[in-house]
N, C-alpha and C. Protein backbone atom coordinates (compact mmCIF):
# COMPACT_ATOMS: atom_id res chain seq x y z
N UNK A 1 98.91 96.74 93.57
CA UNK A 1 99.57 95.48 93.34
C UNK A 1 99.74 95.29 91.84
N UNK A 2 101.28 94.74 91.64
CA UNK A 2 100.94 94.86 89.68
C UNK A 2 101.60 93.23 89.45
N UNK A 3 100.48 92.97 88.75
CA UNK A 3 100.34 91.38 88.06
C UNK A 3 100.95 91.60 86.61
N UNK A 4 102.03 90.63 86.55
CA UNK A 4 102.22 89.74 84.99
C UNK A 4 101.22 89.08 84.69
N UNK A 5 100.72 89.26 83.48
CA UNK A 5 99.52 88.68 83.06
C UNK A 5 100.10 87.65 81.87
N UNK A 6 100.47 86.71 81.38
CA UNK A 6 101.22 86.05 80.81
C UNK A 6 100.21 84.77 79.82
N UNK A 7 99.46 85.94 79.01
CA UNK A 7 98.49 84.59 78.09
C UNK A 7 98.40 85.27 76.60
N UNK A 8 98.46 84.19 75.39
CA UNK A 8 98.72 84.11 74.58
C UNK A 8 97.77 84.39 73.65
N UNK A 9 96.00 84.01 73.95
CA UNK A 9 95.18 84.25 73.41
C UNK A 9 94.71 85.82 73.75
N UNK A 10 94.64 86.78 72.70
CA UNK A 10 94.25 88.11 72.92
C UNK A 10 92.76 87.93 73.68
N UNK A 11 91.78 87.43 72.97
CA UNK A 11 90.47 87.48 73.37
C UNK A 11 90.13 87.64 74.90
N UNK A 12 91.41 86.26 75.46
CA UNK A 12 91.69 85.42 77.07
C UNK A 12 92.02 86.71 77.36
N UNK A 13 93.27 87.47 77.24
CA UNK A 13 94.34 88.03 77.73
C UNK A 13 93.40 89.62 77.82
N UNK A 14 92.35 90.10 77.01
CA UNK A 14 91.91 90.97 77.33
C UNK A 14 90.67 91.06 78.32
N UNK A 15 90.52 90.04 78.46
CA UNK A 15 89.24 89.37 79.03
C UNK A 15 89.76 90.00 80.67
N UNK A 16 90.88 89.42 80.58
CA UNK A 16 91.06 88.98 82.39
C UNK A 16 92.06 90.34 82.57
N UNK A 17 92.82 91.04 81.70
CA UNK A 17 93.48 92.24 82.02
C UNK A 17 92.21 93.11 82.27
N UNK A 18 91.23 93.14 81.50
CA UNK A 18 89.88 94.02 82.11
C UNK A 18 89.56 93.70 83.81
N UNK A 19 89.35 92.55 83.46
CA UNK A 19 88.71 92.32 84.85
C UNK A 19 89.69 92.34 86.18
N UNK A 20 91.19 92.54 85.88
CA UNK A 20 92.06 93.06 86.84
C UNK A 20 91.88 94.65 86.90
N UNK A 21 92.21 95.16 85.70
CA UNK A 21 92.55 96.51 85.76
C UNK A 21 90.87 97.24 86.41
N UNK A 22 89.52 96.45 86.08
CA UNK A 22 88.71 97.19 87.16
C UNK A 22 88.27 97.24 88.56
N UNK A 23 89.06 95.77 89.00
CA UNK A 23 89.14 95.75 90.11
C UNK A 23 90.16 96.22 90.87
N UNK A 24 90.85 96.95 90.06
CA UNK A 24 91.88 98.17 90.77
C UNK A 24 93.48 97.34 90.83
N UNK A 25 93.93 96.08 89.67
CA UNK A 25 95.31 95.74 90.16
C UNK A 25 95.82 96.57 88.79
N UNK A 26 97.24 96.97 89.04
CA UNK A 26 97.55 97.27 87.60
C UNK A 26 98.79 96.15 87.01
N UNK A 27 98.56 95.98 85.53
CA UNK A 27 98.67 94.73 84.97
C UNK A 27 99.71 95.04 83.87
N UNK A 28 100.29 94.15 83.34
CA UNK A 28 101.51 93.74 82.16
C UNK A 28 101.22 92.85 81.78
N UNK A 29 101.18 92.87 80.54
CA UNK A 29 100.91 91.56 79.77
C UNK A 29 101.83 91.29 79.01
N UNK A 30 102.47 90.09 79.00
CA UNK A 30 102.94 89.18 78.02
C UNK A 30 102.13 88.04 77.11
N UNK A 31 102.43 88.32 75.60
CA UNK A 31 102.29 87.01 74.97
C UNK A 31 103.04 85.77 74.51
N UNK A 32 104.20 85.64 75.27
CA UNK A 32 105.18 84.31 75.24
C UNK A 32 105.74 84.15 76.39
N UNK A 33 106.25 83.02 76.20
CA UNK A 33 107.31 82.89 77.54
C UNK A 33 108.40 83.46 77.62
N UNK A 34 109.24 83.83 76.04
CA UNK A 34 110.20 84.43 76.41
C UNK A 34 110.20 86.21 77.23
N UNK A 35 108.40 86.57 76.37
CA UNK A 35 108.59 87.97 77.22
C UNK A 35 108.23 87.97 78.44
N UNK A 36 107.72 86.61 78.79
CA UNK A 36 106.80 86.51 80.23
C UNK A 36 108.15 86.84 81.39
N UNK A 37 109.70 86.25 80.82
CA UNK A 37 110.43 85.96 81.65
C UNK A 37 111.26 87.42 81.67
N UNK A 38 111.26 88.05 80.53
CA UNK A 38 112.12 89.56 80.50
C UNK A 38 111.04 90.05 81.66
N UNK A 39 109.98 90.40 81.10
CA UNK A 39 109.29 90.95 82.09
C UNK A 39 108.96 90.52 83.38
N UNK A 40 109.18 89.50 84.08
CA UNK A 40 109.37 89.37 85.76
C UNK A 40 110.58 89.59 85.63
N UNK A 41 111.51 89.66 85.34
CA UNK A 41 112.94 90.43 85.62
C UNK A 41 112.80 91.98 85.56
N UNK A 42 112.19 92.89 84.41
CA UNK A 42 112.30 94.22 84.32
C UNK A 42 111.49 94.58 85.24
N UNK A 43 110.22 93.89 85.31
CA UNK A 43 108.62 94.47 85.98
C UNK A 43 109.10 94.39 87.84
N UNK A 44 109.61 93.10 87.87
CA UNK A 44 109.52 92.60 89.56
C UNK A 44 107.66 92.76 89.74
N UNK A 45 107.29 91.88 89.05
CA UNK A 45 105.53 92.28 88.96
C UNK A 45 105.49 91.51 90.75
N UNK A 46 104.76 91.53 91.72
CA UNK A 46 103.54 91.10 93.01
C UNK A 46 103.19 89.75 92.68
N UNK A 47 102.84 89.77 91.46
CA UNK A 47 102.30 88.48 91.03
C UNK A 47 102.32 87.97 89.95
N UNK A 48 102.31 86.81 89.18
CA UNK A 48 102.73 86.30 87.99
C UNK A 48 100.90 85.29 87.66
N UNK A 49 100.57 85.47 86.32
CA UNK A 49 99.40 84.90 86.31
C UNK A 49 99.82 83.93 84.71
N UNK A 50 99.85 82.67 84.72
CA UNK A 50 100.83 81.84 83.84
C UNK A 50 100.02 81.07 83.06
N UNK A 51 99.78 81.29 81.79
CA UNK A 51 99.00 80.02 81.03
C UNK A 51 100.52 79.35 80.54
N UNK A 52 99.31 78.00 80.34
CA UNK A 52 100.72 77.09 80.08
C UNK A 52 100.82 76.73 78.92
N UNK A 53 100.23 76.86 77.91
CA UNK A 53 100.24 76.68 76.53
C UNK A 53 100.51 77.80 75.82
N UNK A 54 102.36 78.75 75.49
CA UNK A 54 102.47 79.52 75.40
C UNK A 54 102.99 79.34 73.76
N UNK A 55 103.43 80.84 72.78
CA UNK A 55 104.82 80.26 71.91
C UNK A 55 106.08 80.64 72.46
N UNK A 56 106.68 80.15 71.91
CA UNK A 56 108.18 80.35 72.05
C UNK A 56 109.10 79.95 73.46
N UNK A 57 108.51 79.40 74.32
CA UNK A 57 108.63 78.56 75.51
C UNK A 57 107.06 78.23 76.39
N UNK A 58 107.13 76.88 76.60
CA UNK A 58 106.25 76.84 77.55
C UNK A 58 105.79 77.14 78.90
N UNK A 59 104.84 77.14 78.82
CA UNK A 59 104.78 77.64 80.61
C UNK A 59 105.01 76.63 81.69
N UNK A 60 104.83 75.32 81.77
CA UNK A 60 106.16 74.46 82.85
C UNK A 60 107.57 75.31 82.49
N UNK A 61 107.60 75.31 81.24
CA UNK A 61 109.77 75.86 81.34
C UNK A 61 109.90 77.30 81.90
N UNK A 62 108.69 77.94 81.65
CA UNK A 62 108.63 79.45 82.28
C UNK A 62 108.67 79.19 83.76
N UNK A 63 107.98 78.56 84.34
CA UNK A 63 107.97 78.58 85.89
C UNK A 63 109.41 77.52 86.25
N UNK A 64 109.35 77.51 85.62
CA UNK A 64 111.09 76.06 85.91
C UNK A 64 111.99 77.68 85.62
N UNK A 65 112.12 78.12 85.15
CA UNK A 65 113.11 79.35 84.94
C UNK A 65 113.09 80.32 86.03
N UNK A 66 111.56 80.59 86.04
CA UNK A 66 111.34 81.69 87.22
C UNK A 66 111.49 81.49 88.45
N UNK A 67 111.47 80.06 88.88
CA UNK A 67 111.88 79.18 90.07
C UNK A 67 113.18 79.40 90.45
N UNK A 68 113.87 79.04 89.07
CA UNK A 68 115.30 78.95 89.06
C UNK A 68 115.76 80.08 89.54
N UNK A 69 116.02 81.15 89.00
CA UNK A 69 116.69 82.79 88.90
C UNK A 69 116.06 83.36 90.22
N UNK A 70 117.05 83.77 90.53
CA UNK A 70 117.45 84.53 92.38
C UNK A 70 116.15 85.60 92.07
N UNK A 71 116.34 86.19 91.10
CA UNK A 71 116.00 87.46 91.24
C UNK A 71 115.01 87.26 90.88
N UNK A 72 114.04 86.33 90.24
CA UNK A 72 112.49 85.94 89.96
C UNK A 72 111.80 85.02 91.20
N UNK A 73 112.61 84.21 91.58
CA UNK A 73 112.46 83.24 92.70
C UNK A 73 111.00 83.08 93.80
N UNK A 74 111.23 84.41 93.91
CA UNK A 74 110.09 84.98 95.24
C UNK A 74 108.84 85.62 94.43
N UNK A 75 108.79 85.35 93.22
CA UNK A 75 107.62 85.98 93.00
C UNK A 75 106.31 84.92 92.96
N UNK A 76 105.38 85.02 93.21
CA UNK A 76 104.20 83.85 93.29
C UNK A 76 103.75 84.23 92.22
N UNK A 77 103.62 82.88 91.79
CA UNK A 77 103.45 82.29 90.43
C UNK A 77 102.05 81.81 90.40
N UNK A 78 100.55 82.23 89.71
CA UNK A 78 99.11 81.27 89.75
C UNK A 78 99.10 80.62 88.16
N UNK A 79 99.27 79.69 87.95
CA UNK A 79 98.70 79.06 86.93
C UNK A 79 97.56 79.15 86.49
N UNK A 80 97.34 79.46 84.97
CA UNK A 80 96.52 79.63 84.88
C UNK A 80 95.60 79.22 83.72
N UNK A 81 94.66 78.22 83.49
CA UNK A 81 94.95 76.82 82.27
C UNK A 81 94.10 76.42 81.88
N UNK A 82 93.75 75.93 80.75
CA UNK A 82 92.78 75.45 80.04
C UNK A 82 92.72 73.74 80.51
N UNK A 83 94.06 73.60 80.54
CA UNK A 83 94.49 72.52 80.79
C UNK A 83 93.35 71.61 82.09
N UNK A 84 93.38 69.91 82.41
CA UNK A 84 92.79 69.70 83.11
C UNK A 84 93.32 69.28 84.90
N UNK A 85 92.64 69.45 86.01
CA UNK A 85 93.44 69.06 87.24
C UNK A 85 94.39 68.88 87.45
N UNK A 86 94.69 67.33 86.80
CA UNK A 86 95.52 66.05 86.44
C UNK A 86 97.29 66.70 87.00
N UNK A 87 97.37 68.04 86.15
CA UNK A 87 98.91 68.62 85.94
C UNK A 87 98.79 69.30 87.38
N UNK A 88 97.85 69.94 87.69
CA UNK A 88 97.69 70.65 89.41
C UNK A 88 98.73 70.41 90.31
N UNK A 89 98.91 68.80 90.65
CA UNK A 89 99.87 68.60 91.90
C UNK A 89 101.50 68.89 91.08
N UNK A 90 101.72 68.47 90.18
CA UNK A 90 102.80 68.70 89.02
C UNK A 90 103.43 69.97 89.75
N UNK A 91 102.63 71.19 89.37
CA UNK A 91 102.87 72.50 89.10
C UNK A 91 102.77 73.19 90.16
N UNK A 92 102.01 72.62 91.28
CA UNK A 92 102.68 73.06 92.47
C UNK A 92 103.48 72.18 93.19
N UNK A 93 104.17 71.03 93.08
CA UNK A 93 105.41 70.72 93.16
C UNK A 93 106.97 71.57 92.51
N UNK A 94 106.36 72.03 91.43
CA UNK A 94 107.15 72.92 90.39
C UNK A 94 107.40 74.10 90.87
N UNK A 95 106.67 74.91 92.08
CA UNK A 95 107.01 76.06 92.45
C UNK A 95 105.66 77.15 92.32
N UNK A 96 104.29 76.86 91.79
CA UNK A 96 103.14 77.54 91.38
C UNK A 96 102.90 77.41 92.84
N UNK A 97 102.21 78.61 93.07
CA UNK A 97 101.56 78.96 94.35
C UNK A 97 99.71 78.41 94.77
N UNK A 98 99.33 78.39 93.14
CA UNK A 98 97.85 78.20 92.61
C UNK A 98 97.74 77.43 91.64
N UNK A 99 96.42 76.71 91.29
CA UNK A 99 96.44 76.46 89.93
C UNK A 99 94.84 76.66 89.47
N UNK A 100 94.38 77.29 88.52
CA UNK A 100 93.35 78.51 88.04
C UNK A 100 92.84 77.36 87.18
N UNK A 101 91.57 76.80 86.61
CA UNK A 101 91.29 76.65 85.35
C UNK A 101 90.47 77.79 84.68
N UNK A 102 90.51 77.97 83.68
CA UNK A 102 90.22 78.53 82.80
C UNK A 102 88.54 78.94 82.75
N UNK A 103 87.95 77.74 82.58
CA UNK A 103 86.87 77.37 83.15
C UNK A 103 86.20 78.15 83.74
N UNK A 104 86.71 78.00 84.81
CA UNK A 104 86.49 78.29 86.36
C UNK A 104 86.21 80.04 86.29
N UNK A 105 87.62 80.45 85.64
CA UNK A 105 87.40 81.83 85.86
C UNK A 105 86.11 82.86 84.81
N UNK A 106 86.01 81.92 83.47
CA UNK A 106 84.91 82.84 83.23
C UNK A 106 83.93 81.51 82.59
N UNK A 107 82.78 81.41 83.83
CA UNK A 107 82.21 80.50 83.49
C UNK A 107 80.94 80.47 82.47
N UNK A 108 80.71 81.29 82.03
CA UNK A 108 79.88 82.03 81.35
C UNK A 108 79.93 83.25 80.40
N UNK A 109 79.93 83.49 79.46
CA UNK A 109 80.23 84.55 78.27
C UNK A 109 79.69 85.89 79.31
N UNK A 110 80.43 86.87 79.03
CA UNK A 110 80.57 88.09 79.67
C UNK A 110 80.68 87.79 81.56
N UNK A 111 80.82 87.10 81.88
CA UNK A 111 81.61 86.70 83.23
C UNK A 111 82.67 86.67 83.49
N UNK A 112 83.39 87.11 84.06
CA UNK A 112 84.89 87.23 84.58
C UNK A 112 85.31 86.87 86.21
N UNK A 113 85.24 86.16 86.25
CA UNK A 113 85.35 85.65 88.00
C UNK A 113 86.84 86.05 88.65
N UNK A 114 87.86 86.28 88.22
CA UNK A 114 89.44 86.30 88.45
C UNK A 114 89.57 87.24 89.12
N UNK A 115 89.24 88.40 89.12
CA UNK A 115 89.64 89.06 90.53
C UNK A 115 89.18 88.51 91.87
N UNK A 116 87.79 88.30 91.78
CA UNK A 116 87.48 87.26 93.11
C UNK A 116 88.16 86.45 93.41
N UNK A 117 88.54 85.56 92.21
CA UNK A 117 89.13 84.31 93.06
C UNK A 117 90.72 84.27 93.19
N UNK A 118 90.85 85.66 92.98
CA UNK A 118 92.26 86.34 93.23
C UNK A 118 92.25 86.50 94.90
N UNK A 119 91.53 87.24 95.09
CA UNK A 119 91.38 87.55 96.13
C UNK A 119 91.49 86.46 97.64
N UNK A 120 91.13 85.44 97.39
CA UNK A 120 91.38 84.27 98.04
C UNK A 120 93.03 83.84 98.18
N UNK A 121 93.20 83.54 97.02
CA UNK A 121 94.61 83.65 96.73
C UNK A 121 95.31 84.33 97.46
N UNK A 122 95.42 85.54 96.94
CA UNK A 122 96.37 86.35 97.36
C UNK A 122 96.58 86.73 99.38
N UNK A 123 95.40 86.11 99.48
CA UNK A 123 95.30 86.18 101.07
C UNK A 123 96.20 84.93 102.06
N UNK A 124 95.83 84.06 101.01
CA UNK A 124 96.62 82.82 101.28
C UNK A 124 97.99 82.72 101.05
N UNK A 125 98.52 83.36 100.15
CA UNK A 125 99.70 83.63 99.92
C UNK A 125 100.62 84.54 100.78
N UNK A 126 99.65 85.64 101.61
CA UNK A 126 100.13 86.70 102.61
C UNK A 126 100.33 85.95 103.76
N UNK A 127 99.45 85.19 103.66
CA UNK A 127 99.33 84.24 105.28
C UNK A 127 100.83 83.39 105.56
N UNK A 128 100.75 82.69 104.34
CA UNK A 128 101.89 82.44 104.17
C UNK A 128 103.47 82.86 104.28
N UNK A 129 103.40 83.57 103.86
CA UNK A 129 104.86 84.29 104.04
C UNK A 129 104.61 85.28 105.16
N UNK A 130 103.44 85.27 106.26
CA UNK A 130 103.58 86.02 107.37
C UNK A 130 103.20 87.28 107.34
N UNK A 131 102.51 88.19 105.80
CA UNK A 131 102.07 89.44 105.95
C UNK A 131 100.62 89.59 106.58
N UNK A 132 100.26 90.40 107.90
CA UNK A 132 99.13 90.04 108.06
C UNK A 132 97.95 90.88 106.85
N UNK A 133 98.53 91.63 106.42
CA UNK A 133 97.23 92.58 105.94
C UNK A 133 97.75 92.35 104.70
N UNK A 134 96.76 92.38 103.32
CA UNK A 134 97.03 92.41 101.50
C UNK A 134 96.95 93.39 101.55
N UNK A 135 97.83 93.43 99.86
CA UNK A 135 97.61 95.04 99.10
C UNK A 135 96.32 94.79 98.62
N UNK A 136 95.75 93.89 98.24
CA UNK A 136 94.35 93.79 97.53
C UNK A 136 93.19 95.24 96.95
N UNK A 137 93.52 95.53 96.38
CA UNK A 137 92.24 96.36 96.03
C UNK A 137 91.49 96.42 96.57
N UNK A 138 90.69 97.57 97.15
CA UNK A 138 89.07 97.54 97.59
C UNK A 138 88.51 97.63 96.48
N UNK A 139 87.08 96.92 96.24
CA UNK A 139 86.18 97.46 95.00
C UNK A 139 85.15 98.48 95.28
């Protein structure tokens, strides 16, 4: 399964591309919105993983774009945010499939929780559109 990884802070962005790439997804990373959006067009990534505090476009206008365009449309979108609740119902009104805090995923220095709670996700998302079985990684 290959994830857009779409975050701006290196530290963040290497943090959680580790903790994908060892739980077996393979990953692309963008650091803006404008490459976040070339790349779900070139990539056709499985999955899109979206902080919203980007440069050069934000991430509401990134998922308002990727919503928009035929050919990005169908890709599930998880938010993914420093940001608090509050924006949650927002952004999945907006077309986000999920919404991640930041927090949440590494709650503790050298912790990485995001493939797990990928994994939930992505099951819910299959259910959804009717696939019975995920690509999910075994670990």
């Amino acid at each position: 399964m290959r994830i857009l990884l779409v975050e701006d802070s290196k530290p963040i962005r290497r943090e959680n591309e580790h903790a994908l790439l060892k739980a077996g997804y393979e990953v692309v990373c963008a650091v803006d919105g404008e490459s976040a959006l070339r790349f779900a067009r070139e990539v056709k990534p499985d999955l899109i993983l979206l902080d919203m505090i980007l440069p050069k476009m934000s991430g509401p206008d990134v998922l308002q774009h990727l919503k928009a365009e035929p050919a990005t449309a169908e890709i599930p979108v998880v938010v993914v945010s420093s940001l608090s609740e509050r924006n949650r119902q927002k952004l999945m009104e907006a077309g986000a499939e999920e919404y991640l805090e930041k927090s949440a995923i590494m709650p503790t220095q050298g912790v990485n929780l995001l493939a797990t709670m990928l994994e939930n996700v992505i099951c819910r998302i299959n259910r959804k559109r009717g696939i019975a079985f995920s690509s999910i990684p075994v670990h």
